[in-house]
PDB file of N, CA and C in Angstrom:
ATOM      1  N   UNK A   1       0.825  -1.196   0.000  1.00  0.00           N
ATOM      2  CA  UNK A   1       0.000   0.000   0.000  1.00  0.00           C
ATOM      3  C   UNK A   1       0.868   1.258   0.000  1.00  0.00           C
ATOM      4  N   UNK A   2       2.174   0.880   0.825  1.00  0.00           N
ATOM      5  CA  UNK A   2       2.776   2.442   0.449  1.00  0.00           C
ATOM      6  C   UNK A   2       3.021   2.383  -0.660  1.00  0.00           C
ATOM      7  N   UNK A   3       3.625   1.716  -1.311  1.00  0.00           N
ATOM      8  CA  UNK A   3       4.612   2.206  -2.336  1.00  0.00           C
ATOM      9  C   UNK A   3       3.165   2.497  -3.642  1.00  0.00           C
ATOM     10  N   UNK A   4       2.100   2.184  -3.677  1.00  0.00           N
ATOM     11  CA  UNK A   4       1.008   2.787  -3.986  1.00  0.00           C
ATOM     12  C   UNK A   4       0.766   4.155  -3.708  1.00  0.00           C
ATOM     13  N   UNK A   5       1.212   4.580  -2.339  1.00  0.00           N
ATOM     14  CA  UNK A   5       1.347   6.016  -2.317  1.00  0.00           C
ATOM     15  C   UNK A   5       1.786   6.766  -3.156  1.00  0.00           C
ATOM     16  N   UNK A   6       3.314   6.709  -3.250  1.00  0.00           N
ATOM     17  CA  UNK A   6       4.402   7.144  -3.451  1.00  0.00           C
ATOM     18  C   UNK A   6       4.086   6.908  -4.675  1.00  0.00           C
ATOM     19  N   UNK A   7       3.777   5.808  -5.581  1.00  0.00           N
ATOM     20  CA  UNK A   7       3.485   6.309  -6.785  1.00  0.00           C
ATOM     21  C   UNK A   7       2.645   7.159  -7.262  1.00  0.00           C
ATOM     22  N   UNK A   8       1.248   7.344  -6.436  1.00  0.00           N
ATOM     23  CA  UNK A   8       0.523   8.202  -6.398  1.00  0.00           C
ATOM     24  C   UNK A   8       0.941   9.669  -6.589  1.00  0.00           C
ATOM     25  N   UNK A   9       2.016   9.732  -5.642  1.00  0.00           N
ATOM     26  CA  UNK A   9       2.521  11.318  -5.349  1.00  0.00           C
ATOM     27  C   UNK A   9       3.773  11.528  -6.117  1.00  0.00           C
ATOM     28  N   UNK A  10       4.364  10.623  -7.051  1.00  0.00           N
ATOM     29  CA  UNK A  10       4.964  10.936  -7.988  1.00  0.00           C
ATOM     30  C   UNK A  10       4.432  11.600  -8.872  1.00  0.00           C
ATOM     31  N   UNK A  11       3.013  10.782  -8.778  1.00  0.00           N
ATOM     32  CA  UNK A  11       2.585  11.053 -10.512  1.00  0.00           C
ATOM     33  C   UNK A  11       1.409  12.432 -10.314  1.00  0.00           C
ATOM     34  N   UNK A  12       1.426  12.793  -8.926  1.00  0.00           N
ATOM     35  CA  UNK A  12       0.908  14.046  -8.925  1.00  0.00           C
ATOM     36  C   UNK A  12       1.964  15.286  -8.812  1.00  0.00           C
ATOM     37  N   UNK A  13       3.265  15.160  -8.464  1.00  0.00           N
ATOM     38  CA  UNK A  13       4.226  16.047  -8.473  1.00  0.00           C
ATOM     39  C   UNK A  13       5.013  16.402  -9.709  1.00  0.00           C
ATOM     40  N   UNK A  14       4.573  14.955 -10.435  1.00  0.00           N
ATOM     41  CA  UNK A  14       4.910  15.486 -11.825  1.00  0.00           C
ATOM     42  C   UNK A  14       3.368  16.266 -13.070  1.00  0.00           C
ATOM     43  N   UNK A  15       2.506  16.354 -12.813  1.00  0.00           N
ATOM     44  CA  UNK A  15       1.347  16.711 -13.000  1.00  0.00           C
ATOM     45  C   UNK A  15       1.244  18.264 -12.035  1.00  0.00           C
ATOM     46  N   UNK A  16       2.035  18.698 -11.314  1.00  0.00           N
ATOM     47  CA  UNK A  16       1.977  19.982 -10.646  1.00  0.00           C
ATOM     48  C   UNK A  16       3.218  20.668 -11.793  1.00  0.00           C
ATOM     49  N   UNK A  17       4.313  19.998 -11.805  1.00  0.00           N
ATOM     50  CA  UNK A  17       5.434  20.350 -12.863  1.00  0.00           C
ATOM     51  C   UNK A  17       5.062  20.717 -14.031  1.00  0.00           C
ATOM     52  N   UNK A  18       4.553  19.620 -14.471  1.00  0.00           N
ATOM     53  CA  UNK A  18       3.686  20.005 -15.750  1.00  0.00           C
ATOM     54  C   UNK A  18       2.804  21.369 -15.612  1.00  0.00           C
ATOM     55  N   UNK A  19       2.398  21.562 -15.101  1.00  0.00           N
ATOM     56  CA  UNK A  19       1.326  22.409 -14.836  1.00  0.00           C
ATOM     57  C   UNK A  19       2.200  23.507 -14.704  1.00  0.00           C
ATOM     58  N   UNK A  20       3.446  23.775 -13.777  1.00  0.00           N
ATOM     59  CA  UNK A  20       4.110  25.077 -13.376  1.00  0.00           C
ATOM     60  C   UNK A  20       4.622  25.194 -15.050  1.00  0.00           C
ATOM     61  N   UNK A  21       5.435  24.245 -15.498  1.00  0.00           N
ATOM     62  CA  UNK A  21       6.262  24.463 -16.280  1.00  0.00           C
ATOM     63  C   UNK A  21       5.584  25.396 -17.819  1.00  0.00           C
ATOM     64  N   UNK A  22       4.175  24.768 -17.380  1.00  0.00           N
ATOM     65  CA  UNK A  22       3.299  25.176 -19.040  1.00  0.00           C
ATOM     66  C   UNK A  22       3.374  26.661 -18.806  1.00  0.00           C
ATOM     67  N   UNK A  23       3.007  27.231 -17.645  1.00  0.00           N
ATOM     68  CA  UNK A  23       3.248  28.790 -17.372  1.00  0.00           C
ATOM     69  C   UNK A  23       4.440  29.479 -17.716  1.00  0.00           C
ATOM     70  N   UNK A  24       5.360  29.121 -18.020  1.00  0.00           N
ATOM     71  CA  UNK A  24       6.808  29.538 -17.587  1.00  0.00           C
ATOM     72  C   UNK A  24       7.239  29.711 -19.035  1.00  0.00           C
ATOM     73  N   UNK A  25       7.962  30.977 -18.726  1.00  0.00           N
ATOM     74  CA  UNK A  25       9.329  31.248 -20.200  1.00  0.00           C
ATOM     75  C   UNK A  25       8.838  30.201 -20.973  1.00  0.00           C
ATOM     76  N   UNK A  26       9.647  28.822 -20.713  1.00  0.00           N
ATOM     77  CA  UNK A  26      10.214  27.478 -20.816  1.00  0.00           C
ATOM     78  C   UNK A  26       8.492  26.750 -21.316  1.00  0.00           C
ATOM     79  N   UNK A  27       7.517  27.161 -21.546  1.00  0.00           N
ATOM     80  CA  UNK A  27       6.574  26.286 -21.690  1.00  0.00           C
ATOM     81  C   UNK A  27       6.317  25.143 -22.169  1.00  0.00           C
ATOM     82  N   UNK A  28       7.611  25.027 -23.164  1.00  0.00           N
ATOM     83  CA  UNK A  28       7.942  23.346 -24.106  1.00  0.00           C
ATOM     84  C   UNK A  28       8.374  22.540 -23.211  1.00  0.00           C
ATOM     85  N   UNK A  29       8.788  22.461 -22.041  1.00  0.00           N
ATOM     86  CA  UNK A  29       9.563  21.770 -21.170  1.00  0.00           C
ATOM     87  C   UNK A  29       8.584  21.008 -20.715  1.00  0.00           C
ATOM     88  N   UNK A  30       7.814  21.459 -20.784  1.00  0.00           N
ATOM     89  CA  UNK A  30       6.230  20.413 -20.469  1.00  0.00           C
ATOM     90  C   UNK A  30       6.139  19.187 -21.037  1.00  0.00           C
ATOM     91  N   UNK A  31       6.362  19.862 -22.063  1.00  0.00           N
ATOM     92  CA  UNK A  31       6.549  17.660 -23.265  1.00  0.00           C
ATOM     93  C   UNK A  31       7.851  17.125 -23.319  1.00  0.00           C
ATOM     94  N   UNK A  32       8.390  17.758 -22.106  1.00  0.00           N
ATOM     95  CA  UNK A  32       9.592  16.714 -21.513  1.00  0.00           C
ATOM     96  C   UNK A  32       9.167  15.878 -20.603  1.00  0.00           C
ATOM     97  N   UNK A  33       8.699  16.605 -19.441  1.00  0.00           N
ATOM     98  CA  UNK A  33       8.160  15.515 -18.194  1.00  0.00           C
ATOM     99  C   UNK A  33       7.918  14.190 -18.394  1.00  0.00           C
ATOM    100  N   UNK A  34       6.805  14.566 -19.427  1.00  0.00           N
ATOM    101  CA  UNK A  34       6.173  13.421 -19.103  1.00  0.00           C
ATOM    102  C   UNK A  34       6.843  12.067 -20.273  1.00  0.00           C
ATOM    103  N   UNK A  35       7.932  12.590 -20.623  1.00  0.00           N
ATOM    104  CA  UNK A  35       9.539  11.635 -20.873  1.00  0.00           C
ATOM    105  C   UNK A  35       9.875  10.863 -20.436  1.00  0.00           C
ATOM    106  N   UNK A  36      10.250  11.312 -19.663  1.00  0.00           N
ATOM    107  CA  UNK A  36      11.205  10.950 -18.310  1.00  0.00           C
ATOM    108  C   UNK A  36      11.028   9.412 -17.933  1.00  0.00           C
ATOM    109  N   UNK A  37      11.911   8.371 -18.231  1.00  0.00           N
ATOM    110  CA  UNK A  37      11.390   7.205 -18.378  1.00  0.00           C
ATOM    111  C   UNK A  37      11.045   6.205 -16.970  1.00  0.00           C
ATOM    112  N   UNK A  38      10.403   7.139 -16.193  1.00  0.00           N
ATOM    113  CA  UNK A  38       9.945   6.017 -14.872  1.00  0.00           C
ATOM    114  C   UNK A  38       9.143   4.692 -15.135  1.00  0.00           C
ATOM    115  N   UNK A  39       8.534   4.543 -16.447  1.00  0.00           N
ATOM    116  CA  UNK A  39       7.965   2.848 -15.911  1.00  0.00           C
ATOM    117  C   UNK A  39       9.022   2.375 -16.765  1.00  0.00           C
ATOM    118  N   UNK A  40       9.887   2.743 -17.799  1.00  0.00           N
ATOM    119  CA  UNK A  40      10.605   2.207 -18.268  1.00  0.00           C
ATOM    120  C   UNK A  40      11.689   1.642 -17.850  1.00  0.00           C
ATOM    121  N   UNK A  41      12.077   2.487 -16.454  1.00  0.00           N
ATOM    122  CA  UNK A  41      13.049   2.175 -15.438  1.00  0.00           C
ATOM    123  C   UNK A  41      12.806   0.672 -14.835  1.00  0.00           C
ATOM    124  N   UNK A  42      11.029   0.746 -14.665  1.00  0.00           N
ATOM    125  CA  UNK A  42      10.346  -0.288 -13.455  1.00  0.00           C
ATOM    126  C   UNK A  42      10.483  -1.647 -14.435  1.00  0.00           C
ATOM    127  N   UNK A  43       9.963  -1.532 -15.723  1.00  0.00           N
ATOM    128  CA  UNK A  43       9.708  -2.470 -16.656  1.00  0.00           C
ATOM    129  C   UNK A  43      11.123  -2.975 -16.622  1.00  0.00           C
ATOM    130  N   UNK A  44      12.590  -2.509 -16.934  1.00  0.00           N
ATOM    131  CA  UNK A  44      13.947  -2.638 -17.487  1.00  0.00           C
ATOM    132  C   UNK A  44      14.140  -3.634 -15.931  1.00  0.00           C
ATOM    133  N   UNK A  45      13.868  -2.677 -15.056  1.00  0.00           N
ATOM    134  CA  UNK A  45      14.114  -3.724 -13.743  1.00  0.00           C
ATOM    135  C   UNK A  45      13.806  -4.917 -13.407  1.00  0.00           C
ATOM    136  N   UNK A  46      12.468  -4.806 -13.391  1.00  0.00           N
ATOM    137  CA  UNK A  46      11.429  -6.116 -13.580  1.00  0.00           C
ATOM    138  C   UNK A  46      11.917  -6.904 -14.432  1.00  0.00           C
ATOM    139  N   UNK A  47      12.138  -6.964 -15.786  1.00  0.00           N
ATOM    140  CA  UNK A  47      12.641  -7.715 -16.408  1.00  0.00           C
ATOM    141  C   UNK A  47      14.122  -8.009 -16.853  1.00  0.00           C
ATOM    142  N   UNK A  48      14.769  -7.714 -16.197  1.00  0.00           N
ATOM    143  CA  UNK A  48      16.268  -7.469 -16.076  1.00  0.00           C
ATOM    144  C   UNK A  48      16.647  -8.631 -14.758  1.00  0.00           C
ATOM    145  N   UNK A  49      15.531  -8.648 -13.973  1.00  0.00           N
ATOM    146  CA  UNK A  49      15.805  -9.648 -12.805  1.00  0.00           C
ATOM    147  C   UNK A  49      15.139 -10.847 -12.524  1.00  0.00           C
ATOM    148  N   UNK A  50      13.998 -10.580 -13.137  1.00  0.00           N
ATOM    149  CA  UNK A  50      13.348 -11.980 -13.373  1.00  0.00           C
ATOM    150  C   UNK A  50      13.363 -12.961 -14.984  1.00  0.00           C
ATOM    151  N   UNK A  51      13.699 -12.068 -15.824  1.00  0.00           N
ATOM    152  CA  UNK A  51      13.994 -13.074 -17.248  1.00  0.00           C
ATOM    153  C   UNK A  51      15.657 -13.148 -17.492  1.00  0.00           C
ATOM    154  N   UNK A  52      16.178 -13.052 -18.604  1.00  0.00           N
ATOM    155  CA  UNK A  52      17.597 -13.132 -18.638  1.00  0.00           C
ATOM    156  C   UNK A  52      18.223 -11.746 -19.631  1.00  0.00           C
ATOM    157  N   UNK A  53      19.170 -11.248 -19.934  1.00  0.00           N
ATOM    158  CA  UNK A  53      19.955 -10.292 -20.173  1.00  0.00           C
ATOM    159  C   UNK A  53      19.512 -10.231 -22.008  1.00  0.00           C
ATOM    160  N   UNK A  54      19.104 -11.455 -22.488  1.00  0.00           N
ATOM    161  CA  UNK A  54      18.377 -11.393 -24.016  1.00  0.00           C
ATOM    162  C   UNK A  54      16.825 -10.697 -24.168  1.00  0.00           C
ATOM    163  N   UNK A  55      16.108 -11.293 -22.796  1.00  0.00           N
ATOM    164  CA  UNK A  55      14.911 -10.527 -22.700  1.00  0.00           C
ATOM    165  C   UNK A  55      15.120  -9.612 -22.730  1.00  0.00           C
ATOM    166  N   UNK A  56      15.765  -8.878 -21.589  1.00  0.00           N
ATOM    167  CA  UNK A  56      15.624  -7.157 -21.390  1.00  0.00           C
ATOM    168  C   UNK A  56      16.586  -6.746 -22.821  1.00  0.00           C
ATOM    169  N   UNK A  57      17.111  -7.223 -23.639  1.00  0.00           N
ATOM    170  CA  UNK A  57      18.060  -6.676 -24.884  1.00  0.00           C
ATOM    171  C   UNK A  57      16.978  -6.582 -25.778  1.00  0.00           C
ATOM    172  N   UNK A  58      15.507  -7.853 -25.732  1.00  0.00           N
ATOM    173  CA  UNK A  58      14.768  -7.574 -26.240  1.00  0.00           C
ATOM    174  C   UNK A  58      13.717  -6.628 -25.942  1.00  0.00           C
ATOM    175  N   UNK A  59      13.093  -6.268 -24.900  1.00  0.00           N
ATOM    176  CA  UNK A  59      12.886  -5.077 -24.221  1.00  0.00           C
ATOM    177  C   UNK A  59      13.430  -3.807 -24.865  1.00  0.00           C
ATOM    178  N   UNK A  60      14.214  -4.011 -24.669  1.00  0.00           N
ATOM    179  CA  UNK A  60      14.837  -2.361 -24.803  1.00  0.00           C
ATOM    180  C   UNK A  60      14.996  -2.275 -26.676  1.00  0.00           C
ATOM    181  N   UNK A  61      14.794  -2.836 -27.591  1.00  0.00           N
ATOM    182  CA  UNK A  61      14.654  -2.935 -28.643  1.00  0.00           C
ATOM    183  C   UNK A  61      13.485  -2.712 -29.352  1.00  0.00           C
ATOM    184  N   UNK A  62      12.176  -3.492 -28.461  1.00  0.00           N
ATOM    185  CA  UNK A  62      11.044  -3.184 -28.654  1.00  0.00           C
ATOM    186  C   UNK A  62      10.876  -1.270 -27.841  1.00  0.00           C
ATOM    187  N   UNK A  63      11.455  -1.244 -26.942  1.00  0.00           N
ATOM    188  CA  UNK A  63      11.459   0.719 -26.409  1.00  0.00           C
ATOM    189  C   UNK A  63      11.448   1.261 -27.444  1.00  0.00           C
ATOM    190  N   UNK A  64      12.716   0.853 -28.281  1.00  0.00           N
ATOM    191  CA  UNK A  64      13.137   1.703 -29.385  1.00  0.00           C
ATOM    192  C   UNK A  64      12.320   1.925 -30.385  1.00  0.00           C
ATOM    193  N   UNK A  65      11.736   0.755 -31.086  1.00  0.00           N
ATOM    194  CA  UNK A  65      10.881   0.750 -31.962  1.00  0.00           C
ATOM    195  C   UNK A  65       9.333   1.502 -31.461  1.00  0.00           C
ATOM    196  N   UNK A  66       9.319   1.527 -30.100  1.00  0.00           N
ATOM    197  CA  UNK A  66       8.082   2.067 -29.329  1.00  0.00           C
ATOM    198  C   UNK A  66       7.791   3.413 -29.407  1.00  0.00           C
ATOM    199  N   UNK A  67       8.821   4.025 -29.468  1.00  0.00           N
ATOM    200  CA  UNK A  67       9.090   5.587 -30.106  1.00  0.00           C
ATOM    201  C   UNK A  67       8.279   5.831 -31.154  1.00  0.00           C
ATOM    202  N   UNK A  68       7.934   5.236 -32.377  1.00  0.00           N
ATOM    203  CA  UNK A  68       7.070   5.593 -33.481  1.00  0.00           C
ATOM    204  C   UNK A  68       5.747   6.187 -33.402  1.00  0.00           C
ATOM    205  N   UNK A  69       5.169   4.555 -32.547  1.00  0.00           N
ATOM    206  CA  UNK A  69       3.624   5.439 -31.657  1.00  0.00           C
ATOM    207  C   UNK A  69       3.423   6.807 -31.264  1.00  0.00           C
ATOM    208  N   UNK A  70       4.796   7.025 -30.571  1.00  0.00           N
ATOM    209  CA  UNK A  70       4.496   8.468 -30.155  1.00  0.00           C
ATOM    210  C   UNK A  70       4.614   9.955 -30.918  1.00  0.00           C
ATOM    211  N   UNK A  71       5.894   9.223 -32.005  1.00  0.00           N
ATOM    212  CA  UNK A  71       5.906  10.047 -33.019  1.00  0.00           C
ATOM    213  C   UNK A  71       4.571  10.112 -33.677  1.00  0.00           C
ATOM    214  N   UNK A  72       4.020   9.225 -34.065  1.00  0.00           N
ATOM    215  CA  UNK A  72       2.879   9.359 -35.047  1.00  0.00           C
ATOM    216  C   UNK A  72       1.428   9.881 -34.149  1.00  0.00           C
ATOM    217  N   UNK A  73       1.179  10.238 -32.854  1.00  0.00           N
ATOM    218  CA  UNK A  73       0.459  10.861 -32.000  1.00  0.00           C
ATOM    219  C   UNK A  73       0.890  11.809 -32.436  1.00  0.00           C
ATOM    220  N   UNK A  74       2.652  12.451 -31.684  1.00  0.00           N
ATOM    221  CA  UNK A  74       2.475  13.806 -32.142  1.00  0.00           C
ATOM    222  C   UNK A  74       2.805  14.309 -33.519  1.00  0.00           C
ATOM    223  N   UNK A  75       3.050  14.056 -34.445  1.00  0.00           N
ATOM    224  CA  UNK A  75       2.995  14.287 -35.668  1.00  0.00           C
ATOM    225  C   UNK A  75       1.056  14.614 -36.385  1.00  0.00           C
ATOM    226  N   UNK A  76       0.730  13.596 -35.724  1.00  0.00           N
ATOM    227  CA  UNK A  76      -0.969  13.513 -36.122  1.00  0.00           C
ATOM    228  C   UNK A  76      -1.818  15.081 -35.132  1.00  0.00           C
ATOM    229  N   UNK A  77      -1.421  15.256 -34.216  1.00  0.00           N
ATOM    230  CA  UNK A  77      -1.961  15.797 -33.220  1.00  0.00           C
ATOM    231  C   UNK A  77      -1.102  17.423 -33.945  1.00  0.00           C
ATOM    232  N   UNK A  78      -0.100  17.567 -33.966  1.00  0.00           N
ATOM    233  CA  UNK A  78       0.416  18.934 -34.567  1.00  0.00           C
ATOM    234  C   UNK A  78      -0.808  19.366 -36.148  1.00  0.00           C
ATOM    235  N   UNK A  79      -0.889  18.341 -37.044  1.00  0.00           N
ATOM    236  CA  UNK A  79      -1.557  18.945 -37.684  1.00  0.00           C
ATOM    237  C   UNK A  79      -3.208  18.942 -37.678  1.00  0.00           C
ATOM    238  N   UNK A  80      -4.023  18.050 -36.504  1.00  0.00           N
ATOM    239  CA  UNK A  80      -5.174  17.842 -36.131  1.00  0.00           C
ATOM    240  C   UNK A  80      -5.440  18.947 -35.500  1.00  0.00           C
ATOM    241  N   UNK A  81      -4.672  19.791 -34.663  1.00  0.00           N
ATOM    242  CA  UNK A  81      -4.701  21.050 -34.180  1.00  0.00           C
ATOM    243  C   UNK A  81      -5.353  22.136 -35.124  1.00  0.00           C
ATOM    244  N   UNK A  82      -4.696  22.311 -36.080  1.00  0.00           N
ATOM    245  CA  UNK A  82      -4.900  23.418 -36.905  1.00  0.00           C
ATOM    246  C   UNK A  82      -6.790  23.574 -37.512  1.00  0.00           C
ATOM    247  N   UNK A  83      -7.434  21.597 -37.359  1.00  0.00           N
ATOM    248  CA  UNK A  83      -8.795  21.886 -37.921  1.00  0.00           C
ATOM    249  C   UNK A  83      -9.604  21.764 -37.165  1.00  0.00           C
ATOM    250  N   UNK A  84      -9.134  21.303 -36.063  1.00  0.00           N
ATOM    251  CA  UNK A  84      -9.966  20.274 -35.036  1.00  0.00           C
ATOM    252  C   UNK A  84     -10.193  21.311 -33.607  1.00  0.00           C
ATOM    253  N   UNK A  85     -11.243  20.999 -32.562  1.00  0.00           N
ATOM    254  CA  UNK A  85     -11.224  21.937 -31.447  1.00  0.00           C
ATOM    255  C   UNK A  85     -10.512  20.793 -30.891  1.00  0.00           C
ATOM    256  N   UNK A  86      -9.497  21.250 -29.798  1.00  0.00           N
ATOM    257  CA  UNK A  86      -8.406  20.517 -28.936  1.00  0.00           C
ATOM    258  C   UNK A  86      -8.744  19.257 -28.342  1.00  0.00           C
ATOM    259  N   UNK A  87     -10.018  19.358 -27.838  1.00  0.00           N
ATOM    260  CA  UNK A  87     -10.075  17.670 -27.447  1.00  0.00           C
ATOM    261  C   UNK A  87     -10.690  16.464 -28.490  1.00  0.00           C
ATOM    262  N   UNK A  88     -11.259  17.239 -29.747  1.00  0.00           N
ATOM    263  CA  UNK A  88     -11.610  15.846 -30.515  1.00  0.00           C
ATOM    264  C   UNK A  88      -9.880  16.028 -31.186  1.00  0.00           C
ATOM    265  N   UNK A  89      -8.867  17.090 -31.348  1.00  0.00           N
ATOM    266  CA  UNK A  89      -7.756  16.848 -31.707  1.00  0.00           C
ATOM    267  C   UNK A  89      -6.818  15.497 -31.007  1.00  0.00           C
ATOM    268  N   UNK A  90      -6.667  15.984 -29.600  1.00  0.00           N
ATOM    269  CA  UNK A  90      -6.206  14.853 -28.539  1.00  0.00           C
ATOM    270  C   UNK A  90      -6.830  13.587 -28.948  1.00  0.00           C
ATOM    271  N   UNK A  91      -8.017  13.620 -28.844  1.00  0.00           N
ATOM    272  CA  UNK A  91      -8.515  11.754 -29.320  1.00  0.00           C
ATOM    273  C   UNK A  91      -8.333  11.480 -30.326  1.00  0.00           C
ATOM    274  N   UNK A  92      -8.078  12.134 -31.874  1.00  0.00           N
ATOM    275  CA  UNK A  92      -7.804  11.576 -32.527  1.00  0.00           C
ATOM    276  C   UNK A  92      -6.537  11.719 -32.875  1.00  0.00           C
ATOM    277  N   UNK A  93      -5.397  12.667 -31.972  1.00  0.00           N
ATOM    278  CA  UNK A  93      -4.000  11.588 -31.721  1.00  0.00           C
ATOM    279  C   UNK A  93      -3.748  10.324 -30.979  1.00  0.00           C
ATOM    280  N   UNK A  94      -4.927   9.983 -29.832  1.00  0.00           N
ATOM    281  CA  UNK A  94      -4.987   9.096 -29.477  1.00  0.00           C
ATOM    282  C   UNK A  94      -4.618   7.708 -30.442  1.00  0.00           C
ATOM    283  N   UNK A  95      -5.853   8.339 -30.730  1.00  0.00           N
ATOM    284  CA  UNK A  95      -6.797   7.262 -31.895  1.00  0.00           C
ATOM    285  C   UNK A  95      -5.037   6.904 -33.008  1.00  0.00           C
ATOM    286  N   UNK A  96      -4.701   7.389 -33.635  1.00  0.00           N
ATOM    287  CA  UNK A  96      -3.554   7.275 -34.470  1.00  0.00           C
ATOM    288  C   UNK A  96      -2.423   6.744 -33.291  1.00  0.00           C
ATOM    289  N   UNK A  97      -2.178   7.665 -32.338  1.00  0.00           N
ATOM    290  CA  UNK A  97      -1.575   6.126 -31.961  1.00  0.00           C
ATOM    291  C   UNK A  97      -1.643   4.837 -31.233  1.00  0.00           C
ATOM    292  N   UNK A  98      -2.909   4.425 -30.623  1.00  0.00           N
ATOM    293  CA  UNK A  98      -3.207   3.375 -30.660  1.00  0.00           C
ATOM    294  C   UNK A  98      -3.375   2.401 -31.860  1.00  0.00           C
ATOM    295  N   UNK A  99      -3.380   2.815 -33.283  1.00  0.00           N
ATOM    296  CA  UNK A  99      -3.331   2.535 -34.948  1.00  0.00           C
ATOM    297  C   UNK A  99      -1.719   1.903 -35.001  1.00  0.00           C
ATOM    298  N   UNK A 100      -1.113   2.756 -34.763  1.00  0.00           N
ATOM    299  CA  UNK A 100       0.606   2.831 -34.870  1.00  0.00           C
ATOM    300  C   UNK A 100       1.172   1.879 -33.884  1.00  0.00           C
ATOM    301  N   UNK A 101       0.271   1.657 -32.483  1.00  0.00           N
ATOM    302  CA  UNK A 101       1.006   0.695 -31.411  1.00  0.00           C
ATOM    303  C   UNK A 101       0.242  -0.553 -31.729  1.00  0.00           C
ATOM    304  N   UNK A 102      -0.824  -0.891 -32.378  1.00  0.00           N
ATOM    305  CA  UNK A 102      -1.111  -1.846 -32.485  1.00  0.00           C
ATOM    306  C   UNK A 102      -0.561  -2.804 -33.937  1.00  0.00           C
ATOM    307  N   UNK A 103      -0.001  -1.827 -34.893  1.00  0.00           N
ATOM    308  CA  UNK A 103       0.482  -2.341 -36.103  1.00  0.00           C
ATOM    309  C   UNK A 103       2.021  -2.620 -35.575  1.00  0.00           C
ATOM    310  N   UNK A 104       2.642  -2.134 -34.519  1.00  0.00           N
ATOM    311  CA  UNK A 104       4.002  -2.164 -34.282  1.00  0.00           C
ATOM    312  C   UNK A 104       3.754  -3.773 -33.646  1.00  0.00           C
ATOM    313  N   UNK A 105       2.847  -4.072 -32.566  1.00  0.00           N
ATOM    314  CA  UNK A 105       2.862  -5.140 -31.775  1.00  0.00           C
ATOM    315  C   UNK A 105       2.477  -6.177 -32.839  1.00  0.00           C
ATOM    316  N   UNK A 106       1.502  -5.964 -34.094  1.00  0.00           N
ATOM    317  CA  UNK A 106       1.530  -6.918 -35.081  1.00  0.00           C
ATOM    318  C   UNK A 106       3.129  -7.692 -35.859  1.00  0.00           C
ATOM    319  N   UNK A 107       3.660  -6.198 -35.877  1.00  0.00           N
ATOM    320  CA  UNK A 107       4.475  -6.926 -36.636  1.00  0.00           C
ATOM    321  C   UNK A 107       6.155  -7.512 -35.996  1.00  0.00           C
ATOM    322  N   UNK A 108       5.962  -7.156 -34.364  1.00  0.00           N
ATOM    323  CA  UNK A 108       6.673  -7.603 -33.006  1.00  0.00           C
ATOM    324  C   UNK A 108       6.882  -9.134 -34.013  1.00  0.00           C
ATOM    325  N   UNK A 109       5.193  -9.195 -33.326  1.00  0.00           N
ATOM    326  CA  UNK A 109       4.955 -10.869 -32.871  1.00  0.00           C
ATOM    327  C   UNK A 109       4.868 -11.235 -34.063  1.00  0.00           C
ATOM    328  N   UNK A 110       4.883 -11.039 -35.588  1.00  0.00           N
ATOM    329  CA  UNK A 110       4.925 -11.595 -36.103  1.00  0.00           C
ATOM    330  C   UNK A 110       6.730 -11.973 -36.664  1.00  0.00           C
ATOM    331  N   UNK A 111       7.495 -11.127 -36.639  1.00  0.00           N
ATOM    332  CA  UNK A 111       8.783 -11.716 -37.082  1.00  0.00           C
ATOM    333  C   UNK A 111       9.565 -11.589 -35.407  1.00  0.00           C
ATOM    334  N   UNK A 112       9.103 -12.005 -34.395  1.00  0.00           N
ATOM    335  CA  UNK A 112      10.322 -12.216 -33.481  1.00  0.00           C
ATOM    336  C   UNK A 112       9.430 -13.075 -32.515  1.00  0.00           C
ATOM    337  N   UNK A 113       8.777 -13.808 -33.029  1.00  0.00           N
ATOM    338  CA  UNK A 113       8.295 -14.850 -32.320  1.00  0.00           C
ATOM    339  C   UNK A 113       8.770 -16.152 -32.415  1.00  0.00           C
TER     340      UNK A 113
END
């Protein structure tokens, strides 16, 4: 239950950051935060100690390739902006990249299975 806390109050101290940072000079620094690779840390760990040193090589390969999804959110979402009011914009960067993470996990499992 603590450490339920503590994740709790991570993920609200970074959600206050976010929030200060959008105000500030610096307002791009905002779509850094939420970067910052904390489950990637938890995931690399987790599987770094319970599978073997090929898993997590595979892990961290699939990270890499995991990057696209997000590119293709914000790539989709920069120009959904310009027609769209902001929250059917957001869902349908969603929407594109849940498109993009589900064609990536297709084609995972299909050549590294």
């Amino acid at each position: 239950m603590t450490g339920l806390v503590i994740k709790a109050l991570i993920g609200a101290l970074m959600v206050i950051a976010i929030g200060i940072l959008s105000k500030t000079r610096n307002y791009y620094l905002a779509g850094l935060l939420p970067l910052f690779p904390t489950f990637a840390l938890i995931a690399h760990y987790v599987v770094g100690t319970e599978r073997n040193i090929d898993a997590l090589r595979n892990t961290i390969i699939f990270g890499l390739w995991g990057v696209i999804p997000y590119m293709v959110y914000l790539i989709s979402l920069y120009f959904f902006i310009a027609w769209m009011k902001l929250p059917y914009a957001l869902l349908s960067g969603v929407i594109c990249w849940s498109l993009a993470a589900w064609l990536l996990i297709s084609l995972w499992a299909r050549f590294h299975a």
